[in-house]
Protein backbone atom coordinates (compact mmCIF):
# COMPACT_ATOMS: atom_id res chain seq x y z
CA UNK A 1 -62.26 2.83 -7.72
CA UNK A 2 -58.45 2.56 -8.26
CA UNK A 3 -57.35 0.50 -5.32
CA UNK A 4 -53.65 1.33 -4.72
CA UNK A 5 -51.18 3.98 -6.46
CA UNK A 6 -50.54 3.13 -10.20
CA UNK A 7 -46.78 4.34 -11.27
CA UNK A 8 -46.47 5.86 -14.74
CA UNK A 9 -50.44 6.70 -14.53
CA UNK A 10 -51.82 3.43 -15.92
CA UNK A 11 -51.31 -0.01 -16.09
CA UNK A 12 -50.29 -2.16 -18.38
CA UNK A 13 -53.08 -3.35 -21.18
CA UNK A 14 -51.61 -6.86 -20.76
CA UNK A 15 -52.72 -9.01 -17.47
CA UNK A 16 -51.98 -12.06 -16.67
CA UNK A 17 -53.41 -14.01 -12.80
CA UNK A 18 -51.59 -16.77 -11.27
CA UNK A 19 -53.29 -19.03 -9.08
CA UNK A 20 -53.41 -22.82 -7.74
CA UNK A 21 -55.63 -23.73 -10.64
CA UNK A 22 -53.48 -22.38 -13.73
CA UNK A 23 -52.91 -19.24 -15.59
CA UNK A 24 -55.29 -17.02 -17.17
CA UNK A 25 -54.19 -13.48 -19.11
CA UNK A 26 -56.14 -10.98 -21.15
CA UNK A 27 -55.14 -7.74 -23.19
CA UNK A 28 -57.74 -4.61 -23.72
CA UNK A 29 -57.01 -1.94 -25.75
CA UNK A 30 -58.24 1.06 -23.82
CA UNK A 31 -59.21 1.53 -19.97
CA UNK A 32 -62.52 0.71 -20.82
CA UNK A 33 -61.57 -3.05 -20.45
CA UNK A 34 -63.34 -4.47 -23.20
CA UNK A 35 -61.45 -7.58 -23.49
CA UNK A 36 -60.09 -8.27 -26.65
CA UNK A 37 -58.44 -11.43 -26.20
CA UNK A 38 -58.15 -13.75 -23.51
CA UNK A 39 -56.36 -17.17 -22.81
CA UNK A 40 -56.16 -19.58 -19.79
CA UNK A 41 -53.79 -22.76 -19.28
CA UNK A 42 -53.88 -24.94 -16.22
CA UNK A 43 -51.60 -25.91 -13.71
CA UNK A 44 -51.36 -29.57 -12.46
CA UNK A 45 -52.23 -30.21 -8.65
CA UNK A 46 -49.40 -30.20 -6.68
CA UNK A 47 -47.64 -27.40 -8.46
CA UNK A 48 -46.87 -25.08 -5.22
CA UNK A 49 -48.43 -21.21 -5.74
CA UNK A 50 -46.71 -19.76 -2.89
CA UNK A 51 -48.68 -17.97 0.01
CA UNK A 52 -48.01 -16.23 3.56
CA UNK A 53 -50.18 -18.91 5.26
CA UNK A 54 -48.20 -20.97 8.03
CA UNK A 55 -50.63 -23.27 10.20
CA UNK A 56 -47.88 -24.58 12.59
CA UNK A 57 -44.49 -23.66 13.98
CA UNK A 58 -42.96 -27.25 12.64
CA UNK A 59 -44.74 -27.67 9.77
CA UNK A 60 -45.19 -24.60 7.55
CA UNK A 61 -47.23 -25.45 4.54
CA UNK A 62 -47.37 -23.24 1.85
CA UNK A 63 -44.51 -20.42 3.51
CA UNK A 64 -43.46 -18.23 1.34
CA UNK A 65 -39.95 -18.67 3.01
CA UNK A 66 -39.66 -22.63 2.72
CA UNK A 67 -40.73 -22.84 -1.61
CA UNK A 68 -40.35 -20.70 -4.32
CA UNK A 69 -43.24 -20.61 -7.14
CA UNK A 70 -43.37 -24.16 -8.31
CA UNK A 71 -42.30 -25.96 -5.36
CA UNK A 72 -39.67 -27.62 -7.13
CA UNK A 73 -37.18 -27.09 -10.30
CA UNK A 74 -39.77 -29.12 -12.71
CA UNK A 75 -42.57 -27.15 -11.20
CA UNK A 76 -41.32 -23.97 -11.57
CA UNK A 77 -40.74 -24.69 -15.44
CA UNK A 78 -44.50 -25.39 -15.53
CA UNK A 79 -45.32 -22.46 -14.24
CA UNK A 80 -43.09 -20.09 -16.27
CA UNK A 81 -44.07 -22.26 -19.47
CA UNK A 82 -48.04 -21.60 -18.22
CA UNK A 83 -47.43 -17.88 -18.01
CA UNK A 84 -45.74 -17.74 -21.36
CA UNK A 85 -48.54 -19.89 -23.24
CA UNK A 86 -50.65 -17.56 -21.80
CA UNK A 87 -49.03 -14.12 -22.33
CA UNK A 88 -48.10 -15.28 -25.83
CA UNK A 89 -51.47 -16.00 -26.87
CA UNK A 90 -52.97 -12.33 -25.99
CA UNK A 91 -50.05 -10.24 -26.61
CA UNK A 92 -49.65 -8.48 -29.64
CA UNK A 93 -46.58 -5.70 -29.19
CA UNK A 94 -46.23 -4.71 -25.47
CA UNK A 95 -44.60 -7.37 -23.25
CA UNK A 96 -45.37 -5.31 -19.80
CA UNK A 97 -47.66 -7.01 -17.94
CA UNK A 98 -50.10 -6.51 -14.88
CA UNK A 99 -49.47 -9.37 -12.44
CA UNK A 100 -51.74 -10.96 -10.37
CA UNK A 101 -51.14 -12.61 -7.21
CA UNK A 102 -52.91 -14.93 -5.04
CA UNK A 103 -54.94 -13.35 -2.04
CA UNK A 104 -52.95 -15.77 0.29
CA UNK A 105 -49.68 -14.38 -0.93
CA UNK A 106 -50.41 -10.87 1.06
CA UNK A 107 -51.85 -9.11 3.23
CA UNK A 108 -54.85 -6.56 2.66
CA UNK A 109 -55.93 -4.44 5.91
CA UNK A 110 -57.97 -1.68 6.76
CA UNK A 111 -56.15 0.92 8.58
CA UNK A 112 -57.00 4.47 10.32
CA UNK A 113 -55.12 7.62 11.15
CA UNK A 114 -56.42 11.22 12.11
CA UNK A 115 -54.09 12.49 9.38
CA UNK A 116 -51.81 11.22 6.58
CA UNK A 117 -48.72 13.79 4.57
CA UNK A 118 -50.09 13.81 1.01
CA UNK A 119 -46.80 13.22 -0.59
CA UNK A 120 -47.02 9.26 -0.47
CA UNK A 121 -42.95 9.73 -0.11
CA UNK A 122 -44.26 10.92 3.67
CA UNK A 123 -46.80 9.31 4.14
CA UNK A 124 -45.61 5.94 3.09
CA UNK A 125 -43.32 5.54 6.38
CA UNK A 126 -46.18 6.04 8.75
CA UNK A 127 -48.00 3.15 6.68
CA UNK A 128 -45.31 1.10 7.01
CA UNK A 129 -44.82 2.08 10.72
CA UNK A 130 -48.02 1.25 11.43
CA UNK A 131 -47.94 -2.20 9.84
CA UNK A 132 -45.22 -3.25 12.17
CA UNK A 133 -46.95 -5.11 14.81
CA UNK A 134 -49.86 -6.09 11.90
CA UNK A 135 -47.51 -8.28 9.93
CA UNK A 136 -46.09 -11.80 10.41
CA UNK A 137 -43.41 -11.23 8.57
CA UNK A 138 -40.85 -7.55 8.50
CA UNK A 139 -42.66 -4.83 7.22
CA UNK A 140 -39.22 -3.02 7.26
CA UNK A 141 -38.63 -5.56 4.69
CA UNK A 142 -41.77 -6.02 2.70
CA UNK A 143 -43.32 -4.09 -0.72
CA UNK A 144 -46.04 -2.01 0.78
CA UNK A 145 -48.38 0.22 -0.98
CA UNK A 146 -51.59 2.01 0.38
CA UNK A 147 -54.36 4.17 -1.00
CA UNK A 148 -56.67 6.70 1.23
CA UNK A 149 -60.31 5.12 0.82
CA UNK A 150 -62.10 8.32 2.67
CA UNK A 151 -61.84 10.68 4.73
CA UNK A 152 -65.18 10.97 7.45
CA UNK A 153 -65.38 12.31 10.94
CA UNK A 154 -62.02 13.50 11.07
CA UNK A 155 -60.73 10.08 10.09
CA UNK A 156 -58.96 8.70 7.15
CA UNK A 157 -59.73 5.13 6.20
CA UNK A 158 -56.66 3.74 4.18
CA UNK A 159 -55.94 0.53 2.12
CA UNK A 160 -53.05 -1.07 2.91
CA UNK A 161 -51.20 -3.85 1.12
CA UNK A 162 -47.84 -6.02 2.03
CA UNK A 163 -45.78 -8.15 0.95
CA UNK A 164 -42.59 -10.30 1.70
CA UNK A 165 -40.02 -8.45 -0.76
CA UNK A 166 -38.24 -11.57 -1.56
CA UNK A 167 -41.83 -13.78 -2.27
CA UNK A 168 -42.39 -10.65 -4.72
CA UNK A 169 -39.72 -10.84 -6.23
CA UNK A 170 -40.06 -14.47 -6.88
CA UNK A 171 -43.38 -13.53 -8.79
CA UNK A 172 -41.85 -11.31 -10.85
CA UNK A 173 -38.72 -13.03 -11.75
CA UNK A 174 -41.40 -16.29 -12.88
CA UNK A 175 -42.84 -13.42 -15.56
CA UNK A 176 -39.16 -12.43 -16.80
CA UNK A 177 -38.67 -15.92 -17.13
CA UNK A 178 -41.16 -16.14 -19.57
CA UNK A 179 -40.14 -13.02 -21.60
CA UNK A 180 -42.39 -10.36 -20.25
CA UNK A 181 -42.01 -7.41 -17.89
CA UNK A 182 -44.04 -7.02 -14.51
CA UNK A 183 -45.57 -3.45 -14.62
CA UNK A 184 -47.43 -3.65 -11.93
CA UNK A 185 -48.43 -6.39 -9.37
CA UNK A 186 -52.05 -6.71 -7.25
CA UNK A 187 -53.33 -9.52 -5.10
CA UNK A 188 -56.72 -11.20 -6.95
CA UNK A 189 -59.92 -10.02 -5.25
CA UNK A 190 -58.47 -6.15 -5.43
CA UNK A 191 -57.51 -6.58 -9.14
CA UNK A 192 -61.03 -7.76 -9.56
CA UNK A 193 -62.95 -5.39 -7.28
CA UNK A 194 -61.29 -2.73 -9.68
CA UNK A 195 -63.24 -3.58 -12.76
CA UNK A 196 -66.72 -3.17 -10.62
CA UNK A 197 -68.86 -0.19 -11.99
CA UNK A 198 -68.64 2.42 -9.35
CA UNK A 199 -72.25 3.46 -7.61
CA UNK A 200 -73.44 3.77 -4.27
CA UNK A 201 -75.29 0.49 -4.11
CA UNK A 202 -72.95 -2.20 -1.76
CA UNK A 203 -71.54 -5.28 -3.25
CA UNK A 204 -70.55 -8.27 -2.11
CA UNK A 205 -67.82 -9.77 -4.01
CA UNK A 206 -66.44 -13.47 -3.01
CA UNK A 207 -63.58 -15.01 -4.96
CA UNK A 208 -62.97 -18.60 -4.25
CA UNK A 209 -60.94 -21.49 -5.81
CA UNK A 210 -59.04 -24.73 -4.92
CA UNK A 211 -57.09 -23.26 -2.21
CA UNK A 212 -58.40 -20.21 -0.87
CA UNK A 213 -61.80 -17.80 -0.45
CA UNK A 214 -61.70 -14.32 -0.25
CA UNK A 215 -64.76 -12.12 0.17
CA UNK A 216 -64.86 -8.42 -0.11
CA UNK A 217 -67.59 -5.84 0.47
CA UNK A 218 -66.99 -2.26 -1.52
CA UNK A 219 -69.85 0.53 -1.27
CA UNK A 220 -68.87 3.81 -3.59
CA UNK A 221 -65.37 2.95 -3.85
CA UNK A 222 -64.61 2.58 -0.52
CA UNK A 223 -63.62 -0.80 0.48
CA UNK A 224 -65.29 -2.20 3.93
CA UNK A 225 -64.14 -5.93 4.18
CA UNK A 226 -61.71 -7.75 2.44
CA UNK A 227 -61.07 -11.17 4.73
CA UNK A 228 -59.14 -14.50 3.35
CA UNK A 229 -59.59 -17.78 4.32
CA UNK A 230 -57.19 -20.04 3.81
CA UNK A 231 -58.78 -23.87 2.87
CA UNK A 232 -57.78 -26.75 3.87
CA UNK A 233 -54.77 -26.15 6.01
CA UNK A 234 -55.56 -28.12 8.27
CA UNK A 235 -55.42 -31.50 6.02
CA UNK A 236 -52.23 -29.86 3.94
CA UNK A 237 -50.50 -29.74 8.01
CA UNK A 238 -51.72 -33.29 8.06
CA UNK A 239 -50.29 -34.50 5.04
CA UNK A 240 -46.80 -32.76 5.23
CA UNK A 241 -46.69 -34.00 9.03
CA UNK A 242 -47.21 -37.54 8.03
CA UNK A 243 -45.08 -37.51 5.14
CA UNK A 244 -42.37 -35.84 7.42
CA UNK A 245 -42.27 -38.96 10.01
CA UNK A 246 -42.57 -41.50 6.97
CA UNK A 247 -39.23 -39.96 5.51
CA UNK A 248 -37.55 -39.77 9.33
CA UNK A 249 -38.10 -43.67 8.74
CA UNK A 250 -36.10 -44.10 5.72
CA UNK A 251 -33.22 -43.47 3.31
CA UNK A 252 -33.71 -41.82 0.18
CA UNK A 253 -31.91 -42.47 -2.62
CA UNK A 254 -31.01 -38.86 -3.50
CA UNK A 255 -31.54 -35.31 -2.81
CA UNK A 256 -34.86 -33.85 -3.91
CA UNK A 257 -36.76 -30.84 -4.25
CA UNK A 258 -39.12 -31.18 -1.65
CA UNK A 259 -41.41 -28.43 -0.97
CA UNK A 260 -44.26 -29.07 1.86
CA UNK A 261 -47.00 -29.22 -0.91
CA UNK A 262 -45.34 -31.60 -2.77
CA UNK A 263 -45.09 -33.51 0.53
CA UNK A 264 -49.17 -33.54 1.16
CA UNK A 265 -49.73 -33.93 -2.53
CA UNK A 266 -47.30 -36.43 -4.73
CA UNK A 267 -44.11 -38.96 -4.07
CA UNK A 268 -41.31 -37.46 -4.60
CA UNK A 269 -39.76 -36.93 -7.55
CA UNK A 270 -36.13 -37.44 -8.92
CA UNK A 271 -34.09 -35.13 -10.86
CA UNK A 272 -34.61 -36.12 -14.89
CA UNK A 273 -33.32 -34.96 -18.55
CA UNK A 274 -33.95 -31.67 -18.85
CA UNK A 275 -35.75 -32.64 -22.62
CA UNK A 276 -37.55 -35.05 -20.52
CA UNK A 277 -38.87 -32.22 -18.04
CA UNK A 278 -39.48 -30.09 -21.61
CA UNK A 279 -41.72 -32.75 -22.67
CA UNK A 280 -43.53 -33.97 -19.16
CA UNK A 281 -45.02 -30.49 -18.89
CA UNK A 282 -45.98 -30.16 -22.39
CA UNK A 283 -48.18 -33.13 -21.62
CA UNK A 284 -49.22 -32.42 -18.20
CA UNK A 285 -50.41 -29.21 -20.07
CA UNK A 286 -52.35 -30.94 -22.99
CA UNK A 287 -53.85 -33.51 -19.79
CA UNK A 288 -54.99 -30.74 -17.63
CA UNK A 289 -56.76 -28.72 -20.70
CA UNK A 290 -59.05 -31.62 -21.09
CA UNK A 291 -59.61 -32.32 -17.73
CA UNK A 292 -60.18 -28.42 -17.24
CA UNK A 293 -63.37 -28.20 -19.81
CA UNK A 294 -65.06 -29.97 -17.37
CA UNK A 295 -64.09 -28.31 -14.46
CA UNK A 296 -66.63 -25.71 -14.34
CA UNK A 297 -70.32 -28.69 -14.05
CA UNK A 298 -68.16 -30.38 -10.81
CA UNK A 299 -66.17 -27.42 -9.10
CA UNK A 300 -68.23 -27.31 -6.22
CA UNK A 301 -67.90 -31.43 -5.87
CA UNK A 302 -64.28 -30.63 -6.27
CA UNK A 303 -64.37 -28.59 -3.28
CA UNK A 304 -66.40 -30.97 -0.97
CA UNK A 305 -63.23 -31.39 1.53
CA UNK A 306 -64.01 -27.18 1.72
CA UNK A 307 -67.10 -26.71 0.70
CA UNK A 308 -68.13 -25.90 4.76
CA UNK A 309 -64.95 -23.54 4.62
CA UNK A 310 -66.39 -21.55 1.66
CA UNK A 311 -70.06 -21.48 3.01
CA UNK A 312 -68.80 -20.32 6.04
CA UNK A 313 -66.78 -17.71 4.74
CA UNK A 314 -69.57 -16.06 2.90
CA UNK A 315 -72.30 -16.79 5.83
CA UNK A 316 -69.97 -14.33 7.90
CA UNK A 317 -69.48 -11.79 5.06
CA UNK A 318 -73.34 -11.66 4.11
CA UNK A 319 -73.51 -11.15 7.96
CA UNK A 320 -71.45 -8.18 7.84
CA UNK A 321 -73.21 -7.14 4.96
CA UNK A 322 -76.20 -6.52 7.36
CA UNK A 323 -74.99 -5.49 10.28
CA UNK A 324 -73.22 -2.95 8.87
CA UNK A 325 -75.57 -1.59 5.49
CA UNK A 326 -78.53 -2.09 7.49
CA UNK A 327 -79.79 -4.79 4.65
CA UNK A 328 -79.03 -8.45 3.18
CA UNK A 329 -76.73 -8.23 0.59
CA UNK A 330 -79.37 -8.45 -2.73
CA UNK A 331 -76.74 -10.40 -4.77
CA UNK A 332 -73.19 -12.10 -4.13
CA UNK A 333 -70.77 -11.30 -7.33
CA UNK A 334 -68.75 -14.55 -8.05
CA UNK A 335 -64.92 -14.34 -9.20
CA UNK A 336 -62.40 -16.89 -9.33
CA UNK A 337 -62.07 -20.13 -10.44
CA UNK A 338 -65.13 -21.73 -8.59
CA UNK A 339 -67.43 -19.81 -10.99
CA UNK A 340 -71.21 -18.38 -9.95
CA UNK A 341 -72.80 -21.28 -10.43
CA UNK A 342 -70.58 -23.77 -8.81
CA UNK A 343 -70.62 -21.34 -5.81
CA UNK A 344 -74.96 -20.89 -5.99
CA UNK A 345 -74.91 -24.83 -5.90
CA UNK A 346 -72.33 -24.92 -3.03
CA UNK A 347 -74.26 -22.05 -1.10
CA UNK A 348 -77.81 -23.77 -1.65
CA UNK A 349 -76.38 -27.58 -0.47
CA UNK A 350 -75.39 -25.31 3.12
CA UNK A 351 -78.68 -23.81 3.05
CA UNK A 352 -77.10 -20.71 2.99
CA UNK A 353 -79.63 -17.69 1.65
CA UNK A 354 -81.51 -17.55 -0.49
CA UNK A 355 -78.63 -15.51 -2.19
CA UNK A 356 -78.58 -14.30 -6.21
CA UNK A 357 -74.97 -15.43 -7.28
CA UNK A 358 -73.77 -13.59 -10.46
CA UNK A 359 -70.49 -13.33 -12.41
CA UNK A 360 -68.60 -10.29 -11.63
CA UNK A 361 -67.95 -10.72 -15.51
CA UNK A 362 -70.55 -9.39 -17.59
CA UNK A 363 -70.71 -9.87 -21.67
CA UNK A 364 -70.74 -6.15 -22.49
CA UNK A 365 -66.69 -7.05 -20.96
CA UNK A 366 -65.74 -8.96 -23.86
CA UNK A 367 -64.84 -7.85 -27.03
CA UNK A 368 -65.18 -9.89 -30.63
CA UNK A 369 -62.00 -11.55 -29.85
CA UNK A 370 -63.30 -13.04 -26.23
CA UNK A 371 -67.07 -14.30 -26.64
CA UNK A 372 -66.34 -17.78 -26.49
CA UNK A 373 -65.26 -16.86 -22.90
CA UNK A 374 -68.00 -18.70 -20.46
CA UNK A 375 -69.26 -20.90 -23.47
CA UNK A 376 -68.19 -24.66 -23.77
CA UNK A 377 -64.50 -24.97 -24.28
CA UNK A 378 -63.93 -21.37 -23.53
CA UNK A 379 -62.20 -19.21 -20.43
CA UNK A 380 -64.82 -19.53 -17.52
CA UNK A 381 -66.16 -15.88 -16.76
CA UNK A 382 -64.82 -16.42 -13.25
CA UNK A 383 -61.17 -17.08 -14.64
CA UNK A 384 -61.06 -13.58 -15.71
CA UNK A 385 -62.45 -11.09 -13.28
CA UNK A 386 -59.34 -10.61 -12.01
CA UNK A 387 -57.19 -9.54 -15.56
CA UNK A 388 -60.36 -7.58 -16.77
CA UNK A 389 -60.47 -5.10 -13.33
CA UNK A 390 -56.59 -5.20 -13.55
CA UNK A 391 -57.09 -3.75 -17.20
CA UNK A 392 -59.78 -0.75 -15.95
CA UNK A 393 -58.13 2.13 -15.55
């Protein structure tokens, strides 16, 4: 199961996921992906993860185009400060590094053709050609890699991914930033549907966090849904719309970096000391840590303005499930930040199932240097599904 073309055979045996929530990296030693260290540290709210998602022509919250990572010069700091706390605290020599990227930052399809070159140097321009009228954004323009799932009935069933060039390359410059190298980039649910043992028995995979759910279906190897849902757009349109017309109505002071989720989620802010910004994020950092060992027992009352979104979203998949495998899906594997248990509780309040949740994560994963992950005060097993499939291969 190696979802997408690898350059220089393998990946890196550093990993490192960025998402709304914070920043979580691993190392393994070997492409078994026995994790031998791990380390997670959170992002405040309001620090802007940038994604593809653009609910109205006027007001487009979270584009890629209108914020880098961070939102803002202070958040931006946070971020590449997260990813170096991180990195630093699993990396030993190598400073190559698998990145991870938010679902909502690209797009994942499910393409067909009668026949494909098998030089990818070939074959890669009929992808792209293809994803012309598919994209919202240039696909001219845009990274693009793709990987043949199957071939059946004269058919081939590829993977496709894309992404704005410039919004990757924003990613990547947050990890130089921090001292590291980007080896290789994949979006989240791919990097964890990687790591799944390969069988013929379906799976249905659903990753979901603060700001996005993602569900997935694989059956050996070959991928047969991958769909994102974007939450709470909607209310982040809202927010920036309000906070648009309230700023129409009066004079600021100064300039300020004003991205559209700092808009729906904070005041303003105004440019400070540079020591000062040093030392703000150093505490927002030592804040969030403690507020974060808690996160886990009330992540799905965190997500009660979604909850609906995220019960939906896997009410459709396990509906897909069905129609198309001919039976229920016997389990749901949780990744992501919300965690299997948050998600079982969040599934049973919707009356959706009865459904067997289970961590994609299991503990034959981690190594001697990892097993406080999923115990008090540890990594949450849904933190790291994502590194640990990134690291199998």
């Amino acid at each position: 199961m190696e979802f997408l073309p690898r350059s220089m055979g393998t990946r890196p045996r550093l990993a490192c996921e960025v998402r709304a929530e914070g920043v979580v990296a691993a190392r393994a030693e070997d492409a078994f992906a026995v994790l031998s260290a791990v380390s997670r540290v959170p992002l405040a709210e309001g620090v802007v993860v940038p994604r593809l998602r653009a609910v109205d022509a006027e007001v487009e919250v979270d584009n890629a185009a209108s914020s880098g990572v961070g939102g803002s010069a202070e958040g931006r700091a946070a971020v590449v400060a997260a990813v170096r706390k991180a990195l630093d605290a699993v990396c030993l020599r190598t400073r190559e590094v698998t990145l991870i990227v938010p679902d909502a930052a690209v797009r994942v399809l499910l393409l067909e053709f009668d026949e494909l070159p098998a030089k990818p140097a070939e074959a890669l321009p009929i992808v792209r050609f293809r994803l012309k009228k598919l994209l919202p954004f240039d696909a001219d323009d845009a990274a693009v890699s793709y990987q043949v799932m199957s071939s059946a009935k004269g058919l081939l069933h590829v993977l496709a991914v894309a992404m704005p060039r410039e919004l990757l390359a924003d990613y990547e410059s947050v990890v130089r930033e921090a001292g590291f190298e980007p080896g290789a980039v994949l979006p989240s649910t791919l990097a964890a549907l990687a790591g799944l043992p390969e069988g013929d028995a379906p799976l249905l995979v659903v990753n979901a966090g603060r700001e996005g759910v993602t569900t997935a279906i694989v059956k050996a190897g070959v991928l047969l849904l991958h769909r994102t849902v974007d939450l709470g757009a909607d209310m982040r349109a809202d927010a920036a719309a309000a906070q648009l017309a309230g700023n129409a109505m009066q004079e600021l002071p100064v300039n300020r970096e004003r991205s559209t989720e700092e808009w729906s989620r904070q005041e303003p802010v105004s440019f400070i000391d540079q020591n000062d910004v040093a030392a703000a994020i150093e505490t927002v950092m030592i804040e969030d840590e403690i507020v974060q060992e808690i996160a886990q027992e009330i992540a799905a009352e965190c997500l009660t303005d979604t909850a609906d979104e995220v019960a939906q979203a896997v009410s459709v998949a396990a509906a897909y499930f069905e129609d198309t495998l001919q039976t229920p899906p016997p389990a749901i594997h949780a990744a992501g930040t919300l965690g299997a248990e948050a998600l079982a509780a969040l599934l049973d309040a919707a009356h959706i199932g009865p459904l067997a949740v289970q961590e994609v994560l299991r503990p034959e994963m981690l190594g001697a240097g990892a097993t406080s992950a999923g115990t008090p005060g540890g990594v949450p097993l849904g933190w790291l599904a994502g590194v640990r499939g990134a690291l199998a291969n």
